[in-house]
PDB file of N, CA and C in Angstrom:
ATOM      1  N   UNK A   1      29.568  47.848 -31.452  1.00  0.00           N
ATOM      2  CA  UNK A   1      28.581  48.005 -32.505  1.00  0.00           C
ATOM      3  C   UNK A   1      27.733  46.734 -32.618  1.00  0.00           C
ATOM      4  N   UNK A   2      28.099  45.573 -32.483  1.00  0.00           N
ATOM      5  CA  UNK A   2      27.561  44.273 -32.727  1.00  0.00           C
ATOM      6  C   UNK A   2      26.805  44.069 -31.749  1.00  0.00           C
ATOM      7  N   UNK A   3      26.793  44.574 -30.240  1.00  0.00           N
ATOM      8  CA  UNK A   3      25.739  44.639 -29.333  1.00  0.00           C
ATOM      9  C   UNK A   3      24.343  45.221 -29.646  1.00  0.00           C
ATOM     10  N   UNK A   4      25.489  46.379 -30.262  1.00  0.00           N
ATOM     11  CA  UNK A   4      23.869  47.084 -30.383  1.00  0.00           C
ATOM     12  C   UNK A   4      23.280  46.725 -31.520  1.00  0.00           C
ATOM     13  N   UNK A   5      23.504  46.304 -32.111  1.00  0.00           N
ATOM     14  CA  UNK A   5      22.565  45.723 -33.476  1.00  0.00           C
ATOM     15  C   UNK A   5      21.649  44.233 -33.092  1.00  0.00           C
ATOM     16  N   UNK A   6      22.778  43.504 -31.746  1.00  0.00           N
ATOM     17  CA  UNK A   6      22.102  42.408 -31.334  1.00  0.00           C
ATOM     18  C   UNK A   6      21.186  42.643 -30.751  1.00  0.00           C
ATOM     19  N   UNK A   7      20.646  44.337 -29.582  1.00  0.00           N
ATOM     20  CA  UNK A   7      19.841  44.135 -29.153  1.00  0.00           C
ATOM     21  C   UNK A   7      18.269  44.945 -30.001  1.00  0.00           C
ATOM     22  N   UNK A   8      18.982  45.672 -31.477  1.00  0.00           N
ATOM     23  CA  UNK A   8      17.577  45.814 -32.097  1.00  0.00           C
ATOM     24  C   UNK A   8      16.707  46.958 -31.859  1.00  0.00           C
ATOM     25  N   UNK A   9      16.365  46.627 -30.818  1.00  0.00           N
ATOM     26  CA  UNK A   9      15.447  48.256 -30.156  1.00  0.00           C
ATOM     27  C   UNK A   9      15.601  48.461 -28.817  1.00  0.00           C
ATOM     28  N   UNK A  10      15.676  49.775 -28.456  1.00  0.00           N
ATOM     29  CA  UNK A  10      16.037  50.298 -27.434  1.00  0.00           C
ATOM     30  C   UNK A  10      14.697  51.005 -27.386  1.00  0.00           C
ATOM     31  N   UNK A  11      14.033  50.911 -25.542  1.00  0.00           N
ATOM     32  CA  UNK A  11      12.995  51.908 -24.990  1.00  0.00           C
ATOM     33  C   UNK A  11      13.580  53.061 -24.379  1.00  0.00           C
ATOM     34  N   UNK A  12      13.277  54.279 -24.797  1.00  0.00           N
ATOM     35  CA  UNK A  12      13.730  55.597 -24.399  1.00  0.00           C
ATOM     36  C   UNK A  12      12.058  56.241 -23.756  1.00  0.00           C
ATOM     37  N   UNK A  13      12.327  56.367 -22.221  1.00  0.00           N
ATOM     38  CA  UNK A  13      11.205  57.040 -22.422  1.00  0.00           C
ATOM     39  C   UNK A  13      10.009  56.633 -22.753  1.00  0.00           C
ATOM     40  N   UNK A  14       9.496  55.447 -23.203  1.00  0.00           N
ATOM     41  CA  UNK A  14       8.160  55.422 -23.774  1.00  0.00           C
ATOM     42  C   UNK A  14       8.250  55.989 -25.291  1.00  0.00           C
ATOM     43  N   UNK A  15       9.258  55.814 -25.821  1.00  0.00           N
ATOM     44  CA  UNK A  15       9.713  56.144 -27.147  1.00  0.00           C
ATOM     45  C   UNK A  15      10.367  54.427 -27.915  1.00  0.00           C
ATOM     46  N   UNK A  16      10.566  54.257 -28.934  1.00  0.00           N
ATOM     47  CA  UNK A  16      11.141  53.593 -29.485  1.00  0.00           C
ATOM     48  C   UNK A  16      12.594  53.558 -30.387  1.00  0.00           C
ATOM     49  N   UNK A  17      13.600  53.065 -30.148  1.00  0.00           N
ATOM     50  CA  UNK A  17      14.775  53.326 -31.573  1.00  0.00           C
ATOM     51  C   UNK A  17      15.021  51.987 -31.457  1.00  0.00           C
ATOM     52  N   UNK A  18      14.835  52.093 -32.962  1.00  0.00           N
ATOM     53  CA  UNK A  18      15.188  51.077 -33.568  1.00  0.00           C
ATOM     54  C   UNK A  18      16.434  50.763 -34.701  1.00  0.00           C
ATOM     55  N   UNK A  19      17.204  50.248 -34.302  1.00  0.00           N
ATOM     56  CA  UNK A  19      18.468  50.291 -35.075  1.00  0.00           C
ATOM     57  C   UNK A  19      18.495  49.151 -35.905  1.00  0.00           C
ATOM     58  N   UNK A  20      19.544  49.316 -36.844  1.00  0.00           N
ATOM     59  CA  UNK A  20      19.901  48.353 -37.723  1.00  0.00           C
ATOM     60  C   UNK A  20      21.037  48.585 -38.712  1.00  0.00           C
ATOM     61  N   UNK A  21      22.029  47.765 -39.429  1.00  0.00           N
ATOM     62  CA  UNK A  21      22.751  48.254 -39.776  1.00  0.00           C
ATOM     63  C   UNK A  21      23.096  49.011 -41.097  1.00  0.00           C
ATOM     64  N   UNK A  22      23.819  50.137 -41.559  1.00  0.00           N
ATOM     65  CA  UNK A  22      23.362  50.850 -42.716  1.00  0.00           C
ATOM     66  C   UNK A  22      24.431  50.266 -43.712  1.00  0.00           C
ATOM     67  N   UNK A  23      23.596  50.494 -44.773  1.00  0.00           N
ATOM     68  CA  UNK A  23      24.855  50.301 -46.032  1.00  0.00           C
ATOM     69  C   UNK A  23      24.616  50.911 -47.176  1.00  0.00           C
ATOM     70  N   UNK A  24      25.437  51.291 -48.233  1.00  0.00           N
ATOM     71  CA  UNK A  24      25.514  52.276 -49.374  1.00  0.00           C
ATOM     72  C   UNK A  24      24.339  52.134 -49.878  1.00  0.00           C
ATOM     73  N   UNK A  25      23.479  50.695 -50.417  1.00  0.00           N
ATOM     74  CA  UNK A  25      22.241  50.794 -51.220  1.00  0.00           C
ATOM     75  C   UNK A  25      20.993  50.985 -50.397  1.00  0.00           C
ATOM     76  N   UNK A  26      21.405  51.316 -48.664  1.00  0.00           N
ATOM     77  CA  UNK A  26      19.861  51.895 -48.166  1.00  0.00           C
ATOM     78  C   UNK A  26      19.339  53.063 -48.687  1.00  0.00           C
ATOM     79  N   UNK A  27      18.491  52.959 -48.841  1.00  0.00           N
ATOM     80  CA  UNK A  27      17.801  54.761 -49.442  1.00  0.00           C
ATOM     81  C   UNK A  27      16.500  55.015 -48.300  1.00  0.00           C
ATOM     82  N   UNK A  28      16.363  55.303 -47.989  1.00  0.00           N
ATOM     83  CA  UNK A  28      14.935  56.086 -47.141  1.00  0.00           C
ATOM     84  C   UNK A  28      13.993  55.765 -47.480  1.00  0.00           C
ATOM     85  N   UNK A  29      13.819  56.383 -48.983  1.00  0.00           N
ATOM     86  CA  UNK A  29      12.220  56.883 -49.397  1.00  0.00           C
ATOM     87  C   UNK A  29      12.165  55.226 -50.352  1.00  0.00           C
ATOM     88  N   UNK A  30      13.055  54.404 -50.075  1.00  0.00           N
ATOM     89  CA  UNK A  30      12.223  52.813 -50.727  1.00  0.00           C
ATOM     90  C   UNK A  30      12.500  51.838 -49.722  1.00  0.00           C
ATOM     91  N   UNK A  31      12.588  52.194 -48.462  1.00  0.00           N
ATOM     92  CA  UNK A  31      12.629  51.023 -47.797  1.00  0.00           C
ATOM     93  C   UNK A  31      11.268  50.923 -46.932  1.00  0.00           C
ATOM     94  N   UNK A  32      11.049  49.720 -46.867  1.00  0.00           N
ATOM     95  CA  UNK A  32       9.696  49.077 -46.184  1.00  0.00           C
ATOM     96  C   UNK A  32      10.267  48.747 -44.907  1.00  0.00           C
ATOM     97  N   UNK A  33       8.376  49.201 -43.708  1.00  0.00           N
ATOM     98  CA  UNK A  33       8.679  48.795 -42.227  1.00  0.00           C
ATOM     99  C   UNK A  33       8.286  47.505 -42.654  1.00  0.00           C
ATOM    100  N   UNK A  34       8.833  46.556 -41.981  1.00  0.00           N
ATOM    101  CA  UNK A  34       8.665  45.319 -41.657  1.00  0.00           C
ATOM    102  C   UNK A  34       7.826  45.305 -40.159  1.00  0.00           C
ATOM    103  N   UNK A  35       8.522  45.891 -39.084  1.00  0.00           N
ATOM    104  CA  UNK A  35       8.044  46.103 -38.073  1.00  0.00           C
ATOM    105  C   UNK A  35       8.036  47.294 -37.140  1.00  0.00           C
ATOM    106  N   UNK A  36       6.720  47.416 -36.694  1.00  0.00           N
ATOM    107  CA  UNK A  36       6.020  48.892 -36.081  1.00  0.00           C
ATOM    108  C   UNK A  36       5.749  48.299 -34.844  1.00  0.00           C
ATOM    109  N   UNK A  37       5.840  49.426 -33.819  1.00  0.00           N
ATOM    110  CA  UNK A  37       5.260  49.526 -32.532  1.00  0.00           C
ATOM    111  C   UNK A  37       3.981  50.105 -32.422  1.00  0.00           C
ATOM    112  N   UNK A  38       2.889  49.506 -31.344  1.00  0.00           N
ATOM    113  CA  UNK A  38       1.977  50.249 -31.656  1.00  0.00           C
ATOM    114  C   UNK A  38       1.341  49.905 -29.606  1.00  0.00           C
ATOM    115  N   UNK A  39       0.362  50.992 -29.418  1.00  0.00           N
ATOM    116  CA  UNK A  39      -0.221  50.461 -27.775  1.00  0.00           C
ATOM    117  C   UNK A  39      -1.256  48.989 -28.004  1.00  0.00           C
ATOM    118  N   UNK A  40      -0.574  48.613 -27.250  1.00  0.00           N
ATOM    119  CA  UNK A  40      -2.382  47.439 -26.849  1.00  0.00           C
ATOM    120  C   UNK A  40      -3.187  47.864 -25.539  1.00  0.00           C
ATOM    121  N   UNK A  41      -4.349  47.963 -25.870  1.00  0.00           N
ATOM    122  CA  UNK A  41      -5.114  48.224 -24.111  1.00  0.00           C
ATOM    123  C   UNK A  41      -5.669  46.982 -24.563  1.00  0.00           C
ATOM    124  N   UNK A  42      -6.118  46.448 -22.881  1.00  0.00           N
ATOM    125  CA  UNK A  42      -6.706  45.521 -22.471  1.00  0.00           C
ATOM    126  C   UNK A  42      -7.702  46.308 -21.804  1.00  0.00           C
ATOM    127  N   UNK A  43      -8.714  46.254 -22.098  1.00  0.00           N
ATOM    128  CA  UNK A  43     -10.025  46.457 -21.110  1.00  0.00           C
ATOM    129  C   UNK A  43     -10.621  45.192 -20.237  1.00  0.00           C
ATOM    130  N   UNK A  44     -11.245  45.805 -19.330  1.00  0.00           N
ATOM    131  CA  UNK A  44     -11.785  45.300 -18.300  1.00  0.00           C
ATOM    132  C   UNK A  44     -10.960  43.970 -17.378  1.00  0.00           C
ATOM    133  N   UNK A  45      -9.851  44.064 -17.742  1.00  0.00           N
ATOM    134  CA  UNK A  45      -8.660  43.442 -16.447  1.00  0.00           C
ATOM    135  C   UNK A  45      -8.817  43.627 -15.063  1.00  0.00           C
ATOM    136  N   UNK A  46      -9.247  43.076 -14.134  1.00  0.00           N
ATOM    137  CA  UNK A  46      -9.350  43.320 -13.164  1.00  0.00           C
ATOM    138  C   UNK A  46      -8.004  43.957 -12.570  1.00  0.00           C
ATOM    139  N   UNK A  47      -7.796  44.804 -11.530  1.00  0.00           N
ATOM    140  CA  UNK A  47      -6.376  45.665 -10.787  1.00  0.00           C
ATOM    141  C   UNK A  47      -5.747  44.689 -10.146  1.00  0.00           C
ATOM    142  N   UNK A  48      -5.914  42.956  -9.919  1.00  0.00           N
ATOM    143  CA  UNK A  48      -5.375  42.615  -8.884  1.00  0.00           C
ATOM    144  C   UNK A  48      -4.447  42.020 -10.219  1.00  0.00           C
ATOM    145  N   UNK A  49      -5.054  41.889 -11.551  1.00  0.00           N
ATOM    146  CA  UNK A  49      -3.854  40.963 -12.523  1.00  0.00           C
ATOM    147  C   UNK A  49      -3.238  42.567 -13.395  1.00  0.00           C
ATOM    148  N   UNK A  50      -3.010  43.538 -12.619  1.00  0.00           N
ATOM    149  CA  UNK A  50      -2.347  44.527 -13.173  1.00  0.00           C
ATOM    150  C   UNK A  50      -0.688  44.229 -12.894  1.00  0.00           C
ATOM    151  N   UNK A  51      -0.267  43.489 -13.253  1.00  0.00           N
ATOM    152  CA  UNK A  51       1.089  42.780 -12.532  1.00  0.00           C
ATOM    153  C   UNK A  51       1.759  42.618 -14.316  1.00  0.00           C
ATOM    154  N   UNK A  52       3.277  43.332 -14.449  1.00  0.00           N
ATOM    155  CA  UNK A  52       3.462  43.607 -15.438  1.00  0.00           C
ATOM    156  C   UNK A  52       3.780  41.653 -16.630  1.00  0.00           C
ATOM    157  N   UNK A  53       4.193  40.767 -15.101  1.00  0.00           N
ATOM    158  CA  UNK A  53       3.823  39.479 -15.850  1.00  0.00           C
ATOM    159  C   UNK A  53       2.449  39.081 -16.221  1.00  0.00           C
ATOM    160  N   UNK A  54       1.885  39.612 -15.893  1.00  0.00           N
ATOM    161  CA  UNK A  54       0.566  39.000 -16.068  1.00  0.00           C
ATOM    162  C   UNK A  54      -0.353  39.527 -17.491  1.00  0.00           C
ATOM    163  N   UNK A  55       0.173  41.127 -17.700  1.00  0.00           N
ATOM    164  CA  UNK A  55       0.115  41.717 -18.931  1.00  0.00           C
ATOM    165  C   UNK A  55       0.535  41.660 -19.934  1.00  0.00           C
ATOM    166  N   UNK A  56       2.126  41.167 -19.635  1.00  0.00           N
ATOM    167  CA  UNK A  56       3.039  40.904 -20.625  1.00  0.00           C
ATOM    168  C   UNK A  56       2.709  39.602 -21.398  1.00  0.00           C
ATOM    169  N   UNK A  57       1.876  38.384 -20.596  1.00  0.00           N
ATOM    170  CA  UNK A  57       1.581  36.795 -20.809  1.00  0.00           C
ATOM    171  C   UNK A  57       0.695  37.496 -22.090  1.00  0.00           C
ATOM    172  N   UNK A  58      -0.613  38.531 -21.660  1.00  0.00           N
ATOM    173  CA  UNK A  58      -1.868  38.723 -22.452  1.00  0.00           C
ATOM    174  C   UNK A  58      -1.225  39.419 -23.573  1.00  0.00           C
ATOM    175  N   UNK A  59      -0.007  40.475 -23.797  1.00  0.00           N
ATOM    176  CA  UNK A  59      -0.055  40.864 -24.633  1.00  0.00           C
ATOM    177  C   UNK A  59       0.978  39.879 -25.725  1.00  0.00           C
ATOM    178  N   UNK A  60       1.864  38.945 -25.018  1.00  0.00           N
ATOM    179  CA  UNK A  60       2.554  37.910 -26.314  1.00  0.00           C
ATOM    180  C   UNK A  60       1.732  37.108 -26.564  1.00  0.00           C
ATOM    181  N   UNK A  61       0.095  37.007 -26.505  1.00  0.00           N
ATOM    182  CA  UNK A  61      -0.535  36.435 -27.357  1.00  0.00           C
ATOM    183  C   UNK A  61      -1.005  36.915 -29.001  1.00  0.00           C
ATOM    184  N   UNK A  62      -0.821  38.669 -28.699  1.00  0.00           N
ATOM    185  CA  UNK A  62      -0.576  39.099 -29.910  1.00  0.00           C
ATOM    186  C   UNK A  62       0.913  39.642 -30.972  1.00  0.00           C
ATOM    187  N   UNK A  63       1.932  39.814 -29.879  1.00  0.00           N
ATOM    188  CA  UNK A  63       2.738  40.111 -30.474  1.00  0.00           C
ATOM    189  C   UNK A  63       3.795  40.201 -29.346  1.00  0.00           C
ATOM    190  N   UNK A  64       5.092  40.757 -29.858  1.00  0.00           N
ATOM    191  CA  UNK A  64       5.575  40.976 -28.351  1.00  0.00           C
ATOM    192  C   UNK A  64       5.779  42.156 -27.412  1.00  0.00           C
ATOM    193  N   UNK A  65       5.601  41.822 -26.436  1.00  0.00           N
ATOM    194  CA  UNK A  65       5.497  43.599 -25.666  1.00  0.00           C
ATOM    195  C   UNK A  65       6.869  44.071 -25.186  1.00  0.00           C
ATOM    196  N   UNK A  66       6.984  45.029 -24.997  1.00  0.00           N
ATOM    197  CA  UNK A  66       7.662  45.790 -25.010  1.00  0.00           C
ATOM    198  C   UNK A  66       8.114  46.723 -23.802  1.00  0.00           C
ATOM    199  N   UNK A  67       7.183  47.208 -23.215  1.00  0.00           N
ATOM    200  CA  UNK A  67       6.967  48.530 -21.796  1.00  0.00           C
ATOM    201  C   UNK A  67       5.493  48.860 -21.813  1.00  0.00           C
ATOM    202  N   UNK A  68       5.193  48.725 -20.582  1.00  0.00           N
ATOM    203  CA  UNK A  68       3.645  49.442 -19.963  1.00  0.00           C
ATOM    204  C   UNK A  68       3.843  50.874 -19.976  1.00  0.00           C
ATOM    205  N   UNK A  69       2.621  51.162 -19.884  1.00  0.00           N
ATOM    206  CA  UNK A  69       2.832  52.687 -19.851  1.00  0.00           C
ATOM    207  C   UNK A  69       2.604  53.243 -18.175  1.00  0.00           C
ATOM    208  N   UNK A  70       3.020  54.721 -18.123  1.00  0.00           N
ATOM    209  CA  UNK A  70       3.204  54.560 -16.115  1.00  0.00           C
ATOM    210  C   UNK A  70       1.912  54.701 -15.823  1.00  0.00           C
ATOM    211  N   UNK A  71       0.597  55.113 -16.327  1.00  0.00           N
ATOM    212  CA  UNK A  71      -0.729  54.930 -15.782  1.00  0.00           C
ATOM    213  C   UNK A  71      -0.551  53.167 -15.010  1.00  0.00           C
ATOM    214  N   UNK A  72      -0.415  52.475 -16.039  1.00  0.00           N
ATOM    215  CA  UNK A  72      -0.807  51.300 -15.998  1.00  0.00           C
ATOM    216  C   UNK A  72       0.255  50.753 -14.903  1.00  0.00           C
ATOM    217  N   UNK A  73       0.992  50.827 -14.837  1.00  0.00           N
ATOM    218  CA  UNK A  73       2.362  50.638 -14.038  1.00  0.00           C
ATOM    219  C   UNK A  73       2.075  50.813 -12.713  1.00  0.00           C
ATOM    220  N   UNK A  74       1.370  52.261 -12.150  1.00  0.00           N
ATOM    221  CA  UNK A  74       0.671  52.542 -11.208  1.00  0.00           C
ATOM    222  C   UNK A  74       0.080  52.520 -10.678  1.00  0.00           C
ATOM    223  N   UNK A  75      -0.766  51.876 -11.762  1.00  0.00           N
ATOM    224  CA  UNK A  75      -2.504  51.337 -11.494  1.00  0.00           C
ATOM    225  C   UNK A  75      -3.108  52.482 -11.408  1.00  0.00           C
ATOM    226  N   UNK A  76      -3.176  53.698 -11.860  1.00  0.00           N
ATOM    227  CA  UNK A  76      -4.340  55.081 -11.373  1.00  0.00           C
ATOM    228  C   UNK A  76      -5.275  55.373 -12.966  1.00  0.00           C
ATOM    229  N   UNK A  77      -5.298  54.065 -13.773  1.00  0.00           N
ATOM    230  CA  UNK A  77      -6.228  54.352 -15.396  1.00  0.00           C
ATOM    231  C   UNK A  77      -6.858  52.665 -14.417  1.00  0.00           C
ATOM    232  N   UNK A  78      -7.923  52.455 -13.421  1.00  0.00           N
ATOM    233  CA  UNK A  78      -8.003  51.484 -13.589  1.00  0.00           C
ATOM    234  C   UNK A  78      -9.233  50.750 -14.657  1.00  0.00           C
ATOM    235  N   UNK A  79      -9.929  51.478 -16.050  1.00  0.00           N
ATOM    236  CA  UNK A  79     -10.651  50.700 -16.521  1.00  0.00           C
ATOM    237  C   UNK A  79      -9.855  50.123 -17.974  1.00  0.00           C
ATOM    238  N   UNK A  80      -8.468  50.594 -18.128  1.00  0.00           N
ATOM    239  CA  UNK A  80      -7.645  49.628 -18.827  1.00  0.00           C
ATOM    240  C   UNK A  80      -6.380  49.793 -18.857  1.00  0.00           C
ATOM    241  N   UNK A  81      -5.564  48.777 -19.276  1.00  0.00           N
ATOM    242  CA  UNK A  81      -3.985  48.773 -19.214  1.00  0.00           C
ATOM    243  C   UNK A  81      -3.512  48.734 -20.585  1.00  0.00           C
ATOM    244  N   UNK A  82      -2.073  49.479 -20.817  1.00  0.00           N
ATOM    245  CA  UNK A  82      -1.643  49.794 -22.256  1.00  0.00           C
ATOM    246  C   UNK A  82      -0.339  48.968 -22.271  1.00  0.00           C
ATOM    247  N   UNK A  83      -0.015  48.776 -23.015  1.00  0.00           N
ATOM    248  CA  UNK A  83       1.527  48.232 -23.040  1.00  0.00           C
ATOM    249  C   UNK A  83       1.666  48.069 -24.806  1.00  0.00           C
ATOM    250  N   UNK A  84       2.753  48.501 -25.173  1.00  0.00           N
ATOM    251  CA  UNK A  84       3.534  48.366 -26.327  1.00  0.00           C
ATOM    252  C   UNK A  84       4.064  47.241 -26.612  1.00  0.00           C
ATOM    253  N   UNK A  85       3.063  47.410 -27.753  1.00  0.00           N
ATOM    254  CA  UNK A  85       3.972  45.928 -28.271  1.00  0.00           C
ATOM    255  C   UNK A  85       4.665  46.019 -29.938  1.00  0.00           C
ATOM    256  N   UNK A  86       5.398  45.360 -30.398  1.00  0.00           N
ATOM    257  CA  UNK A  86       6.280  44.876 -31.546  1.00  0.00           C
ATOM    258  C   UNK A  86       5.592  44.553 -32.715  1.00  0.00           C
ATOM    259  N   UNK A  87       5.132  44.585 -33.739  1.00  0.00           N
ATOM    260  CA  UNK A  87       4.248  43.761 -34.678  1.00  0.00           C
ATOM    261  C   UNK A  87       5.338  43.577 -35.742  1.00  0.00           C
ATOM    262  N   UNK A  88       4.988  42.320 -36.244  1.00  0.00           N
ATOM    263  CA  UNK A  88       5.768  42.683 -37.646  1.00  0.00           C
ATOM    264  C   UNK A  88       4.550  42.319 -38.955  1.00  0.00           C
ATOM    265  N   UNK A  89       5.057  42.862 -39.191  1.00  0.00           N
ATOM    266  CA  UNK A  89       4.169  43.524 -40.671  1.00  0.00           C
ATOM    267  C   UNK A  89       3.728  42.418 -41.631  1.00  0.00           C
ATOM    268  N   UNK A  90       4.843  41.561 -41.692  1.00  0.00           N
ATOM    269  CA  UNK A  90       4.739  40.576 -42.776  1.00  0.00           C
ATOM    270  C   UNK A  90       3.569  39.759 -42.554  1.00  0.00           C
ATOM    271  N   UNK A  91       2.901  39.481 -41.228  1.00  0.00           N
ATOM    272  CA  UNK A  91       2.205  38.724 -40.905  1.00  0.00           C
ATOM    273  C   UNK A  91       1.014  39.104 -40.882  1.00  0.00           C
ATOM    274  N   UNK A  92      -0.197  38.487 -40.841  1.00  0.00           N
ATOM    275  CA  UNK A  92      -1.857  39.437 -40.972  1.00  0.00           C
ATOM    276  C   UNK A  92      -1.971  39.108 -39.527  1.00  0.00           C
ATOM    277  N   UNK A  93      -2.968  40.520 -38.944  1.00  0.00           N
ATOM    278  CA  UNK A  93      -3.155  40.851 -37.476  1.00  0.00           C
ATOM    279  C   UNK A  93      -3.883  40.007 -37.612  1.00  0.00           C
ATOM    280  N   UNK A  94      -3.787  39.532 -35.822  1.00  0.00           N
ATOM    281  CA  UNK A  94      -4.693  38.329 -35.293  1.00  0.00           C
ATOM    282  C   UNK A  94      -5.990  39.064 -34.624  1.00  0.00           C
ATOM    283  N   UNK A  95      -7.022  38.770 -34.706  1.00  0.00           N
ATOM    284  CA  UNK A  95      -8.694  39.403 -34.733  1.00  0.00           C
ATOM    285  C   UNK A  95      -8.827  39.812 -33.349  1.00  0.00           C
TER     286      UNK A  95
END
């Protein structure tokens, strides 16, 4: 159990779960996201820096990433690349 709470979120698929641990005073309908997943595209990246380090560098300038999506992975969307990234909430988005 302590693994899995250490590792937080699990990628399924191009899906997200996010775990955490429960206790008697959680309720549903009053708890706040702290943190959401959401896509980042990068436009106009050239195909030769389609290299998942090279995406991953651009997208922990906003937050942290997570998984490309398989267009991008493949390279066959070449006028932009997506990758998921982490936000947390508490903080105001960077412009």
């Amino acid at each position: 159990m302590r693994r899995v709470f250490d590792v937080g979120s699990w990628i399924l698929a191009l899906d997200i779960l996010r775990v955490f641990a429960w206790t008697k005073i959680c309720v549903l309908a009053t708890m706040k996201l702290i943190k959401v997943q959401s896509w980042m595209r990068i436009h106009g990246l050239p195909l030769k820096y389609w290299q998942s380090k090279v995406i991953f560098s651009i997208a922990r300038e906003i937050s942290n990433p997570l998984v490309l999506d398989d267009s991008t992975i493949k390279k066959s969307r070449g006028f932009l690349a997506r990758v998921i990234i982490d936000i947390n909430m508490i903080y105001d988005l960077p412009n």
